[in-house]
C-alpha atoms as a PDB file:
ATOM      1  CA  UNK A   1      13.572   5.067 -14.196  1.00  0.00           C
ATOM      2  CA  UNK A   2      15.893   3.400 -11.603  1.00  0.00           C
ATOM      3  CA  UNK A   3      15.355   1.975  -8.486  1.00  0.00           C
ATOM      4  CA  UNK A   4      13.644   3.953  -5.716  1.00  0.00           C
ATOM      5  CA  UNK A   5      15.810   5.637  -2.518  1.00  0.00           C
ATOM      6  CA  UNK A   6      13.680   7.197  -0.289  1.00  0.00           C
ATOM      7  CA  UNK A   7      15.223   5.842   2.904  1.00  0.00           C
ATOM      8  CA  UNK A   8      18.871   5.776   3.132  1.00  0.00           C
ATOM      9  CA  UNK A   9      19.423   5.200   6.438  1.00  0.00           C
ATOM     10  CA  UNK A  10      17.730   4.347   9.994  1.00  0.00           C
ATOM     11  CA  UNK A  11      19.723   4.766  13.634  1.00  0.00           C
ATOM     12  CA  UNK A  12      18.665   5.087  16.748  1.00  0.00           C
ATOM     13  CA  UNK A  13      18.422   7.792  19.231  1.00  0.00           C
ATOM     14  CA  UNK A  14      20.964   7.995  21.320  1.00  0.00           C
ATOM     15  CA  UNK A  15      18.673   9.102  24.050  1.00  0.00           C
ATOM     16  CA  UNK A  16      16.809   5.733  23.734  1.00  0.00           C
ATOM     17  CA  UNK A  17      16.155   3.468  27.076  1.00  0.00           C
ATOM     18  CA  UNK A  18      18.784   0.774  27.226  1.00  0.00           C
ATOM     19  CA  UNK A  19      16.495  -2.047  28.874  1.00  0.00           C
ATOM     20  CA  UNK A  20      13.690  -4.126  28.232  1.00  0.00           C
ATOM     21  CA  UNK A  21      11.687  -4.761  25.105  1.00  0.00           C
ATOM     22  CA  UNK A  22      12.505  -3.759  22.605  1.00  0.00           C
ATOM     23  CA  UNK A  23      15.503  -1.690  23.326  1.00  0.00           C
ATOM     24  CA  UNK A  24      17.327  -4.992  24.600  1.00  0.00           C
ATOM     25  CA  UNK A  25      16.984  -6.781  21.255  1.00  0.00           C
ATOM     26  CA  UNK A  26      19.923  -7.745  19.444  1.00  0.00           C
ATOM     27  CA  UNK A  27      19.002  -5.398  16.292  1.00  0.00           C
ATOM     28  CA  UNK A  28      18.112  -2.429  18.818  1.00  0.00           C
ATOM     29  CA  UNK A  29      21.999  -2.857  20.876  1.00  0.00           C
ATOM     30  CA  UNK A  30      22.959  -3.089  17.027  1.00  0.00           C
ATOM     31  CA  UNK A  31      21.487   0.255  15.967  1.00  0.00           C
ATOM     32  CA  UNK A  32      22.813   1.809  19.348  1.00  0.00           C
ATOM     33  CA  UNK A  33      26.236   1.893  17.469  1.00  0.00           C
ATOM     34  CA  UNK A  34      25.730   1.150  13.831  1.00  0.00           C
ATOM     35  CA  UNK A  35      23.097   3.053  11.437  1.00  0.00           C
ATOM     36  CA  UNK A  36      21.267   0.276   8.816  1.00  0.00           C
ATOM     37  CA  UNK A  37      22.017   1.795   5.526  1.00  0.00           C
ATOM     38  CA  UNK A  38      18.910   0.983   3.176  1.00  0.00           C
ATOM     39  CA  UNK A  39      20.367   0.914  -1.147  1.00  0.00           C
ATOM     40  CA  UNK A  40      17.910   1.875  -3.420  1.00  0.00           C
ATOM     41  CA  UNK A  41      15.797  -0.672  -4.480  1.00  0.00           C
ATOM     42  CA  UNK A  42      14.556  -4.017  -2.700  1.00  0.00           C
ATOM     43  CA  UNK A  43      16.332  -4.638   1.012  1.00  0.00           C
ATOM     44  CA  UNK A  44      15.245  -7.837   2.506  1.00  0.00           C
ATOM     45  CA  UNK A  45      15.375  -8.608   6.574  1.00  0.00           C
ATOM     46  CA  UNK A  46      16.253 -12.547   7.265  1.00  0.00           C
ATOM     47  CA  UNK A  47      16.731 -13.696  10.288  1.00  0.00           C
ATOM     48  CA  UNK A  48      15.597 -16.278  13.788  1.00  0.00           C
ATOM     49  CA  UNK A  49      12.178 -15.747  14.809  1.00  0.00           C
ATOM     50  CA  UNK A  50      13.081 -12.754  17.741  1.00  0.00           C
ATOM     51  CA  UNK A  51      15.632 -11.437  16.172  1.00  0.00           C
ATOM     52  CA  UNK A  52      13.934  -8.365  15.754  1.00  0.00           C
ATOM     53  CA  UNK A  53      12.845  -7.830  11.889  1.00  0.00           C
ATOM     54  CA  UNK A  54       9.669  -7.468  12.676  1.00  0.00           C
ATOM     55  CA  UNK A  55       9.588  -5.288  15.101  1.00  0.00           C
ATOM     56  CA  UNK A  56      12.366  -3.311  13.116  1.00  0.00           C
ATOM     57  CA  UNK A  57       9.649  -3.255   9.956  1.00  0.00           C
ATOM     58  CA  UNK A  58       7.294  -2.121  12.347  1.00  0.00           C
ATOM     59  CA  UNK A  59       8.811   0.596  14.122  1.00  0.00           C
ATOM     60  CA  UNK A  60      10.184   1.810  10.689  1.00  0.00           C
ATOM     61  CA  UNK A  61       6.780   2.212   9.333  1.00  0.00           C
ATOM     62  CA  UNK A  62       5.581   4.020  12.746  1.00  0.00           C
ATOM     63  CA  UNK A  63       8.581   6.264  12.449  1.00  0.00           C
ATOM     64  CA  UNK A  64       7.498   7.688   8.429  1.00  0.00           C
ATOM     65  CA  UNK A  65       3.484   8.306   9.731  1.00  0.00           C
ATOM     66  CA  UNK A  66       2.311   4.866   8.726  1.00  0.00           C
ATOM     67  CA  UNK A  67      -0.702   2.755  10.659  1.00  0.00           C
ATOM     68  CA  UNK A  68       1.198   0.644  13.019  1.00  0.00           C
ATOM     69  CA  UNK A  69      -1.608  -2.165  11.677  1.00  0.00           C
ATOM     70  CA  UNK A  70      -1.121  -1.401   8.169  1.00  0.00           C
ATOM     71  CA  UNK A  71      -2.357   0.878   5.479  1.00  0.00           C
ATOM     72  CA  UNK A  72      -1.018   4.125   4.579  1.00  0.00           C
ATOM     73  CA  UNK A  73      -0.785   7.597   6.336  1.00  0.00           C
ATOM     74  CA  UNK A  74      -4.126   8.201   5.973  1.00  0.00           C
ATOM     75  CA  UNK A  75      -5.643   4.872   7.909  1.00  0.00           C
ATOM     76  CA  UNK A  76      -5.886   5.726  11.761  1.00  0.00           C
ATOM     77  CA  UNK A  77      -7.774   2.982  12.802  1.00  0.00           C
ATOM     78  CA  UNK A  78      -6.612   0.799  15.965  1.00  0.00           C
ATOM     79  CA  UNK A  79      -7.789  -2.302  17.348  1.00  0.00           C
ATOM     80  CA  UNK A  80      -5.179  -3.599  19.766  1.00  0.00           C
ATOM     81  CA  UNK A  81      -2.348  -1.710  20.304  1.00  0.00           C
ATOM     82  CA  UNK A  82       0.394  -4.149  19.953  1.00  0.00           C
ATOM     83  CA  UNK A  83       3.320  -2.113  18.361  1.00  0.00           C
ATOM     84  CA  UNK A  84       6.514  -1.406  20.279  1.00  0.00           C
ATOM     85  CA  UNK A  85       8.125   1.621  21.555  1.00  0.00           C
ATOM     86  CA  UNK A  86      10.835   1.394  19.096  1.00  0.00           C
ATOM     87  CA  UNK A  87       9.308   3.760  16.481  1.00  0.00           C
ATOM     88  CA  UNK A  88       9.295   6.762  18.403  1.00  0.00           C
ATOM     89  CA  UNK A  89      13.058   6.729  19.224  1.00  0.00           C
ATOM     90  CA  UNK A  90      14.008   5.880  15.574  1.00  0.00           C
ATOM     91  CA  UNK A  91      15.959   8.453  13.281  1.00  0.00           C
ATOM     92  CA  UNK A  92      15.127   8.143   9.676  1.00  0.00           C
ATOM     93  CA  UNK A  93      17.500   9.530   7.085  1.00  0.00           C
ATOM     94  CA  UNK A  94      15.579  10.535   3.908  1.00  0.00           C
ATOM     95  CA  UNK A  95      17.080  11.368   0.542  1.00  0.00           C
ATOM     96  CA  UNK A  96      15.927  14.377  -1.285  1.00  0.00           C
ATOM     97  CA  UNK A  97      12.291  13.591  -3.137  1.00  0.00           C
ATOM     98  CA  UNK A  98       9.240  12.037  -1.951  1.00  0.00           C
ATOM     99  CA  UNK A  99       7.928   8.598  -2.349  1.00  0.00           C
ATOM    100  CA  UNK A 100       4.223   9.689  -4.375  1.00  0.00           C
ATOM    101  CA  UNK A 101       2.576   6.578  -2.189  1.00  0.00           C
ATOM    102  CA  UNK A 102       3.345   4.244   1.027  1.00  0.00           C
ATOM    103  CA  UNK A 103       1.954   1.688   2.474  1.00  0.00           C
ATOM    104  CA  UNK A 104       2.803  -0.935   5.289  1.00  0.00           C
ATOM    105  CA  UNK A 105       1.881  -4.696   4.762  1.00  0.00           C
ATOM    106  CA  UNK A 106       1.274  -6.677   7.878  1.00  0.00           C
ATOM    107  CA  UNK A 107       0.470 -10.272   7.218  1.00  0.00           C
ATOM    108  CA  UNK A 108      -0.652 -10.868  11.021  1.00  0.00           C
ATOM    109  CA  UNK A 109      -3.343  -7.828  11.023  1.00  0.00           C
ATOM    110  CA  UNK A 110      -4.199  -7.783   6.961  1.00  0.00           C
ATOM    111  CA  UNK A 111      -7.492  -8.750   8.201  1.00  0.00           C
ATOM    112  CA  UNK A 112      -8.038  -5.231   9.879  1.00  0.00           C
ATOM    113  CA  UNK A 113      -6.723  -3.700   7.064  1.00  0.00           C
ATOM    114  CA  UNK A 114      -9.253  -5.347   4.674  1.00  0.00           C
ATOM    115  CA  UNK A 115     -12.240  -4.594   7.218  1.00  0.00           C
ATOM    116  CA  UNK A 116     -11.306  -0.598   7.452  1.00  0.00           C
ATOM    117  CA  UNK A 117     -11.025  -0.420   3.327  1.00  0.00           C
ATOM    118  CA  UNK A 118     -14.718  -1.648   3.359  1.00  0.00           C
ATOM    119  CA  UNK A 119     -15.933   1.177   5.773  1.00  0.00           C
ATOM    120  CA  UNK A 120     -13.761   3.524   4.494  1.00  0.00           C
ATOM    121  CA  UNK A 121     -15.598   2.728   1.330  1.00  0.00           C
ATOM    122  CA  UNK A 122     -18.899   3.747   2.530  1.00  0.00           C
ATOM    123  CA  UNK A 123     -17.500   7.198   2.665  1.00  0.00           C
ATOM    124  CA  UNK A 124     -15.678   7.360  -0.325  1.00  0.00           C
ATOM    125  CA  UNK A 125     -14.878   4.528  -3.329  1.00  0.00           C
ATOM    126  CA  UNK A 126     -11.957   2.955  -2.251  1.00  0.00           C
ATOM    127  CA  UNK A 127     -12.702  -1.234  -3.100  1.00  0.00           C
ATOM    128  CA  UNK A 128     -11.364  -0.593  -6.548  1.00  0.00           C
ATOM    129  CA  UNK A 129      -8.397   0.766  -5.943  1.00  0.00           C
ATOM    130  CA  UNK A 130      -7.411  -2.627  -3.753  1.00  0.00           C
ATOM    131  CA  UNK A 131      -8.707  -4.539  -6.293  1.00  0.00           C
ATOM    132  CA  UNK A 132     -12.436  -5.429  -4.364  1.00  0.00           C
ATOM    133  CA  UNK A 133     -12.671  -6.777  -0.863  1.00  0.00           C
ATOM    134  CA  UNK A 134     -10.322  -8.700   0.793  1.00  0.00           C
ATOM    135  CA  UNK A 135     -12.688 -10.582   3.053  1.00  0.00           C
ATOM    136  CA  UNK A 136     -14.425 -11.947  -0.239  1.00  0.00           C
ATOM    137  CA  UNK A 137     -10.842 -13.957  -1.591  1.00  0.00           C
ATOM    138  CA  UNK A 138      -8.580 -16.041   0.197  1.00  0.00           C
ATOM    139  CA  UNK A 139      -5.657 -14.033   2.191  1.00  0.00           C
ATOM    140  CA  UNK A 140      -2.949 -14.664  -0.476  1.00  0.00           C
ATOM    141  CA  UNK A 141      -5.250 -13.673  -3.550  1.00  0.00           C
ATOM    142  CA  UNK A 142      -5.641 -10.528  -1.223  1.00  0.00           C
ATOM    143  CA  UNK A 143      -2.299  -9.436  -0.518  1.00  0.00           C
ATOM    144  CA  UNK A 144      -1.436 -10.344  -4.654  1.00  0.00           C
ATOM    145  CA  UNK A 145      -4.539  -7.947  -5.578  1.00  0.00           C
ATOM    146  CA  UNK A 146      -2.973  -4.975  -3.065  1.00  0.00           C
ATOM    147  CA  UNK A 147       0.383  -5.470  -4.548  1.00  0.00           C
ATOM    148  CA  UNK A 148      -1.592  -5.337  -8.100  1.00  0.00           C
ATOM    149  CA  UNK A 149      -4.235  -2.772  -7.420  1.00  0.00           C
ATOM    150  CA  UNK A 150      -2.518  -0.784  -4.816  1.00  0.00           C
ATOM    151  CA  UNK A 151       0.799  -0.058  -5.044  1.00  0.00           C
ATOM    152  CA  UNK A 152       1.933   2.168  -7.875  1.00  0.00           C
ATOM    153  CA  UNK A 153       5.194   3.167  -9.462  1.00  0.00           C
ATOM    154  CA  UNK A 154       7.840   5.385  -7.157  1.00  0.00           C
ATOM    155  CA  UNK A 155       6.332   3.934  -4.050  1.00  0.00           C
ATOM    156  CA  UNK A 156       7.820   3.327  -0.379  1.00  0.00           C
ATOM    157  CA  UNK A 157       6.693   0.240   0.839  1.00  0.00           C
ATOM    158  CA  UNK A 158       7.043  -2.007   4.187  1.00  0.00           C
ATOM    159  CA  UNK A 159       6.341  -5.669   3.796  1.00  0.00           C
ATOM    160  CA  UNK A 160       6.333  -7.995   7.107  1.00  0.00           C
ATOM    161  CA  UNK A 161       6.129 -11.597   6.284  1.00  0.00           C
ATOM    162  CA  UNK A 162       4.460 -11.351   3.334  1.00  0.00           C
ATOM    163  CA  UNK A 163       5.026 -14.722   2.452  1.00  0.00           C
ATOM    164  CA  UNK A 164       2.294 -16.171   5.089  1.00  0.00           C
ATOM    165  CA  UNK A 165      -0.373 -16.287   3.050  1.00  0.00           C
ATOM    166  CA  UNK A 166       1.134 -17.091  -0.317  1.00  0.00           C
ATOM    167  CA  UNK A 167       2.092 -20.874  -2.036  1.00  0.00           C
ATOM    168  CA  UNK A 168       4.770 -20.590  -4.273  1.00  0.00           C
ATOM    169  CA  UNK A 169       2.990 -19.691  -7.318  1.00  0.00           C
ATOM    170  CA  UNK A 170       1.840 -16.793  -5.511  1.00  0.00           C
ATOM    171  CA  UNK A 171       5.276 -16.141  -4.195  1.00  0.00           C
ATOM    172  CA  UNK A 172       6.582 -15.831  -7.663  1.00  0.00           C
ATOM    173  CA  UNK A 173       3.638 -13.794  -8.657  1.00  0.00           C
ATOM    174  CA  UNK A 174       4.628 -11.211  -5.301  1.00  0.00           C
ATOM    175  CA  UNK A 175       8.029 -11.423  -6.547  1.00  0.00           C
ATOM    176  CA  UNK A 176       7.713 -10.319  -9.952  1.00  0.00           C
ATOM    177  CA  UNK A 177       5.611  -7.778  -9.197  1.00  0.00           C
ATOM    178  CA  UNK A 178       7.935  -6.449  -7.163  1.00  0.00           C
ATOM    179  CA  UNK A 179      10.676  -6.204  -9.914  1.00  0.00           C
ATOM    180  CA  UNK A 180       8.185  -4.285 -11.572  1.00  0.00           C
ATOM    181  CA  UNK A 181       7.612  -1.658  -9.102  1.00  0.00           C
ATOM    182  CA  UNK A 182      11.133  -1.262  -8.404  1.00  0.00           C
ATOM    183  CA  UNK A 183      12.025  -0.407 -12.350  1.00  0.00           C
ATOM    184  CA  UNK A 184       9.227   2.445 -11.639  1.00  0.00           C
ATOM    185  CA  UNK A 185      11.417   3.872  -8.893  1.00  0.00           C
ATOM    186  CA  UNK A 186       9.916   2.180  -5.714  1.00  0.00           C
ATOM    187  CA  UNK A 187      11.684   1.177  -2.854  1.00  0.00           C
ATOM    188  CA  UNK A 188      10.879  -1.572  -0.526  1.00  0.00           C
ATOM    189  CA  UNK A 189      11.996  -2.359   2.957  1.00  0.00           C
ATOM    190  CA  UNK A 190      10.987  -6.628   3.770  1.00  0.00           C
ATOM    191  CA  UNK A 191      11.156  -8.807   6.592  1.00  0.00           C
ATOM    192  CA  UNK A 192      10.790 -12.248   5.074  1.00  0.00           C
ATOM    193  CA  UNK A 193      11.625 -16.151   5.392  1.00  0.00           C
ATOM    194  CA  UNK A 194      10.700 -16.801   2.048  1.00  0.00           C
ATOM    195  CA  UNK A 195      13.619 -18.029  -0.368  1.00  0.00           C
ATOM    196  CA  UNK A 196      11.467 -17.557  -3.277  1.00  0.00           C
ATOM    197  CA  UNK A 197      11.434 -13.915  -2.825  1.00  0.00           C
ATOM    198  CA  UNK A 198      15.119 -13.255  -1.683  1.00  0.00           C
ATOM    199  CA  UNK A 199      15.701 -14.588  -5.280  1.00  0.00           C
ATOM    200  CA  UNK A 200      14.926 -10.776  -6.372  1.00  0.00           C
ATOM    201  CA  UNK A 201      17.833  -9.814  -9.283  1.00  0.00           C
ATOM    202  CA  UNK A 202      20.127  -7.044  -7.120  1.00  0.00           C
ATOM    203  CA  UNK A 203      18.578  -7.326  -3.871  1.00  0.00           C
ATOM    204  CA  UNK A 204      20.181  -6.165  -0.780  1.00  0.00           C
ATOM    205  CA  UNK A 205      20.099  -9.039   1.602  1.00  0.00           C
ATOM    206  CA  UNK A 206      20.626  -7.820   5.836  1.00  0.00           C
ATOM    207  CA  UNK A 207      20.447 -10.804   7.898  1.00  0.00           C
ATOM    208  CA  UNK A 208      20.130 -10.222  11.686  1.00  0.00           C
ATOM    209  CA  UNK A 209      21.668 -12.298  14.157  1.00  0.00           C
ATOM    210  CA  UNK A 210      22.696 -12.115  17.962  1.00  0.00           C
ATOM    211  CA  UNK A 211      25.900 -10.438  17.301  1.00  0.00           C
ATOM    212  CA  UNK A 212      24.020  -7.700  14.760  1.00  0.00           C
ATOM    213  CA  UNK A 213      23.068  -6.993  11.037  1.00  0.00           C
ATOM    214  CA  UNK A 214      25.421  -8.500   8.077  1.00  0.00           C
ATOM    215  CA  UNK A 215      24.916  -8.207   4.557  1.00  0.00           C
ATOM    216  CA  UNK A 216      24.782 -11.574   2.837  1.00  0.00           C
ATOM    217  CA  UNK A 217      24.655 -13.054  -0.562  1.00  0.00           C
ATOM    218  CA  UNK A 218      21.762 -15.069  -1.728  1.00  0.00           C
ATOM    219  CA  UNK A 219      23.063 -18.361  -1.699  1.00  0.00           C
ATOM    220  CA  UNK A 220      24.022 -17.188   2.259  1.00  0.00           C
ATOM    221  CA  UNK A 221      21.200 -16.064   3.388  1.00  0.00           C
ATOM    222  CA  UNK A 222      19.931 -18.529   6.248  1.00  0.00           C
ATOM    223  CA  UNK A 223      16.424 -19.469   4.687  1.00  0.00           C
ATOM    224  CA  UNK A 224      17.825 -20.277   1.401  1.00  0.00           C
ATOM    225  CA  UNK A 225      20.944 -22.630   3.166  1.00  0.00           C
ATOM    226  CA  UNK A 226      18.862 -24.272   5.301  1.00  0.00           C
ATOM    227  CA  UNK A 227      15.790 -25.280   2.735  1.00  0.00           C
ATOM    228  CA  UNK A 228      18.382 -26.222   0.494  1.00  0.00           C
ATOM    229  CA  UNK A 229      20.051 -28.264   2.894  1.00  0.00           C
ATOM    230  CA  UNK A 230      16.884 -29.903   4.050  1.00  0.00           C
ATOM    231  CA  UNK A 231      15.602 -30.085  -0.161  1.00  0.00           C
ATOM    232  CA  UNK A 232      19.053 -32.215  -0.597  1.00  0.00           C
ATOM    233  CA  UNK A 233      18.682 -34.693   2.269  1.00  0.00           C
ATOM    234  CA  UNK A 234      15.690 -34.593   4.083  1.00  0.00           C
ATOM    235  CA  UNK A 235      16.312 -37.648   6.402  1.00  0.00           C
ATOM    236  CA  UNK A 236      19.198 -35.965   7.682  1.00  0.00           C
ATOM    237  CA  UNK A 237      16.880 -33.567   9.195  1.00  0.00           C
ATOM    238  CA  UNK A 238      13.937 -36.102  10.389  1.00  0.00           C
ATOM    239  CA  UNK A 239      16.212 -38.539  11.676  1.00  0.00           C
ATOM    240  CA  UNK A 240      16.065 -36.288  14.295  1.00  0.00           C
ATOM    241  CA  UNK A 241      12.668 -36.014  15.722  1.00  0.00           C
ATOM    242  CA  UNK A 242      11.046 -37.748  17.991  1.00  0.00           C
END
């Protein structure tokens, strides 16, 4: 089985408003006149804190019926509602066949997640199929039991930051499993700073900067230059500060 292509492409409507958040975002003017075009498999999302992957993860997963928070279609629980407008003037481009599962992974609201599995499991068994409680392991043993427990083969799945919670052991853990689920024919879409995991064998690598959305190689990408600049010569860097 080869690697998953349920998403092939994401634009924006031209109908969308033109100012303000988030629609005056570098990635947003970028998808005014160019289309993202996802290959099957594992694309990443590097970039400057504000650039916009976030909210581009996030309005992706609004935009295929996922929980703004996180979970899958069928959590509708809310909280705060912090998600952007972006979502609703996306256009998605599927290929034919269905994903058989989905799921969006927030790192910043994981917590709500866990907490709606365990009343969702007063209703109906659901703990064992996320690998027990979240709120009874720390928040990287967590997200390493979803990605164990949770997602399956031929799976669509948004990942924001995933790397928060995990050391690099776990990192490496994350990223093997996901070589795993993408030889089963699952497709993921990440936003991510993590070097470790833009390491994945055939990945497609979209870095997003003020001028737009480049593909890059590995050894390009901007978290993997700069920690291996820094790894080479650290004084360089603290010479700096203050």
């Amino acid at each position: 089985m080869g690697a998953g292509h349920f998403v092939a492409r994401v634009g924006l409507d031209p109908a969308a408003p033109e100012q303000g958040y988030p629609f005056d975002l570098p990635v947003t003017r970028w998808l005014r006149r160019n289309p993202i075009l996802f290959r099957p498999g594992v694309t990443f999302l590097v970039g400057e804190n504000g650039s916009g992957k976030s909210t581009l993860v996030e309005a992706l997963a609004v935009a295929i019926g996922l929980n703004p928070e996180g979970g899958s279609k069928s959590f509708a629980f809310a909280t705060r509602a912090s998600e952007s407008e972006l979502g609703a003037h996306l256009r998605v481009a599927r290929r034919p066949g269905r994903e058989r599962t989905s799921f969006f992974l927030r790192a910043e609201s994981y917590y709500n997640v866990a907490t709606e599995v365990e009343r969702l499991d007063k209703i109906q068994p659901l703990l064992p199929a996320y690998g027990g409680s979240g709120h009874e392991r720390s928040h990287g043993e967590s997200f390493l039991a979803l990605l164990t427990h949770r997602f399956g083969p031929r799976g669509l799945y948004l990942l924001d930051e995933p790397e928060a919670a995990l050391s690099p052991t776990g990192a490496l853990a994350v990223l093997q499993r996901m070589v795993e689920l993408t030889a089963q024919g699952s497709q993921f879409v990440v936003a991510t700073h993590s070097p470790v995991l833009l390491a994945l064998p055939g990945a497609n690598i979209l870095e997003l900067t003020g001028d737009g959305v480049r593909r890059v190689s590995y050894d390009d990408a901007a978290p993997v230059s700069l920690t291996r600049a820094f790894l080479d010569d650290p004084q360089a860097f603290l010479r700096h500060l203050g």
